[in-house]
Protein backbone atom coordinates (compact mmCIF):
# COMPACT_ATOMS: atom_id res chain seq x y z
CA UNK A 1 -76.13 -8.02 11.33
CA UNK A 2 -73.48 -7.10 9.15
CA UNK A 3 -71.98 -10.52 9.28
CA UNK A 4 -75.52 -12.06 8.10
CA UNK A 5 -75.46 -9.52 4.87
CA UNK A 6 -72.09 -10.60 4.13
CA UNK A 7 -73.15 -14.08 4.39
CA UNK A 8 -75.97 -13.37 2.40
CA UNK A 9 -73.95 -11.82 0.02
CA UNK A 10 -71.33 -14.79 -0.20
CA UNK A 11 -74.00 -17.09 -0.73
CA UNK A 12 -75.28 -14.81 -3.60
CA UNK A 13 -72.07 -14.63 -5.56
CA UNK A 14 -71.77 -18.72 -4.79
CA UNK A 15 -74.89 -18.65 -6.88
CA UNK A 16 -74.16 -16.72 -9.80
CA UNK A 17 -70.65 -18.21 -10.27
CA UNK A 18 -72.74 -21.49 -10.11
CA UNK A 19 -75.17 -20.43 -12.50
CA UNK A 20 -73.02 -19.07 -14.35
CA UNK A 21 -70.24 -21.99 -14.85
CA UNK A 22 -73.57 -24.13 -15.51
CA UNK A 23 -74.73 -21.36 -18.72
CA UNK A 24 -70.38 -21.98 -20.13
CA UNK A 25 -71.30 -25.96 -19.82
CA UNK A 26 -74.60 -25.28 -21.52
CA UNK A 27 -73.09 -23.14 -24.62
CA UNK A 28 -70.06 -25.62 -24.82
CA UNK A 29 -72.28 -28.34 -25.11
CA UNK A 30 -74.70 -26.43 -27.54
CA UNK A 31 -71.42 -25.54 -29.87
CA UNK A 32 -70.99 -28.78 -29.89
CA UNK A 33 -73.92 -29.80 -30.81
CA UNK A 34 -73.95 -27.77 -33.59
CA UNK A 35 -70.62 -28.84 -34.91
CA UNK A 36 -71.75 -32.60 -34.90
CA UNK A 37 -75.46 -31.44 -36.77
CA UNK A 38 -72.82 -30.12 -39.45
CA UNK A 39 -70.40 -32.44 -39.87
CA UNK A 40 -73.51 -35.29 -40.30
CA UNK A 41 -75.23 -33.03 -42.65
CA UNK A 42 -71.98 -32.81 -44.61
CA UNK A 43 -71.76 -36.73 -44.44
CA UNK A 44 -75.14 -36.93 -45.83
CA UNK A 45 -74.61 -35.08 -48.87
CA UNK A 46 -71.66 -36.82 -49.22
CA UNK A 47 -73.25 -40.23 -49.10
CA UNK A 48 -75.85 -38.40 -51.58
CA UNK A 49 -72.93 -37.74 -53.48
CA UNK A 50 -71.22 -41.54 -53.69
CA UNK A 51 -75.00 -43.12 -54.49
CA UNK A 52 -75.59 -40.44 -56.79
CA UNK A 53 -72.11 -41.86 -58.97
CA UNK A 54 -73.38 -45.65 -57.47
CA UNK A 55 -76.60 -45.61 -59.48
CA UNK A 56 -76.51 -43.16 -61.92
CA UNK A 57 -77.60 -44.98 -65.13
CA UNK A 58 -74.07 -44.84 -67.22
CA UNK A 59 -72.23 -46.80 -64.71
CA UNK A 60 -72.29 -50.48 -65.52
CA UNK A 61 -69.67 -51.76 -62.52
CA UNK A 62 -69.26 -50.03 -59.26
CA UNK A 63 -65.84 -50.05 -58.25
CA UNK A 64 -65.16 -51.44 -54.63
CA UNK A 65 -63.66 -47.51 -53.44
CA UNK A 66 -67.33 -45.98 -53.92
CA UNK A 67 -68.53 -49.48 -51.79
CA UNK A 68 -66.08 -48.32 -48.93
CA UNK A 69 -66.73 -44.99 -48.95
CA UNK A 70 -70.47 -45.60 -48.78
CA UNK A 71 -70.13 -48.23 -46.19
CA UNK A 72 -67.67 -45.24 -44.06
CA UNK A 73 -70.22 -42.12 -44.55
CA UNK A 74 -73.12 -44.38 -43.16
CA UNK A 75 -70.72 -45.68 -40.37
CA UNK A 76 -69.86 -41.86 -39.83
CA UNK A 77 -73.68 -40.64 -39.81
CA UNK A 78 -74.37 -43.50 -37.33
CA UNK A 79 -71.80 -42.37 -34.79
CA UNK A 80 -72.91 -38.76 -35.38
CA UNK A 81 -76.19 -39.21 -34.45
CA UNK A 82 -75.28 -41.03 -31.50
CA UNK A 83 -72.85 -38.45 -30.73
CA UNK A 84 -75.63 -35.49 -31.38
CA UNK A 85 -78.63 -37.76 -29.07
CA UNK A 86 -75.74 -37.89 -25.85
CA UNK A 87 -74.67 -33.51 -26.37
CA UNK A 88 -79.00 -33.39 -26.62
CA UNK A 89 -79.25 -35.34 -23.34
CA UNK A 90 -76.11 -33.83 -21.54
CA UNK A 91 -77.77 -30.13 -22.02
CA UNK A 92 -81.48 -31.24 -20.99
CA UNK A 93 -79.27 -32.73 -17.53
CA UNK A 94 -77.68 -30.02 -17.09
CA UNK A 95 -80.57 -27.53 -16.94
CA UNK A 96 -82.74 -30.41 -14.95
CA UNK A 97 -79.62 -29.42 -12.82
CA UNK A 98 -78.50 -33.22 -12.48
């Protein structure tokens, strides 16, 4: 008998290191999630930024820098989101517990 409770009791602690390691994944994952949601909102207002000085009525030529940096905040907001979509669908596995 007392070798079933301390099976019982092995199995028990098996469980909570397991769900335990599985709620560190979880809040690594969720950290960084949230670091990705702020670097892309940073990008955003930076491409806000570059089409503000792009368009903005007293410019007549729009040198080839503000082009690039355009063309590398979308590129950056692009991988971000793809980068924010895989964390998403990592966490939602990992509490499915897949």
């Amino acid at each position: 008998m007392a070798q079933n409770q301390n099976s019982n009791q092995s199995s028990a602690a098996e469980g909570i290191k397991k769900s335990l390691g599985l709620a560190a994944d979880v809040a690594s994952l969720r950290f960084k999630l949230g670091k990705a949601k702020s670097r892309r909102k940073a990008a955003y207002t930076r491409l806000g930024e570059l089409s503000y000085t792009k368009y903005r009525p007293r410019t007549t030529d729009v040198s080839e820098d503000i082009e690039n940096a355009i063309a590398a905040a979308v590129a950056e907001i692009t991988d971000l989101t793809h980068e924010i979509t895989e964390l998403e669908l990592r966490i939602k596995l990992l509490k499915a517990g897949a």
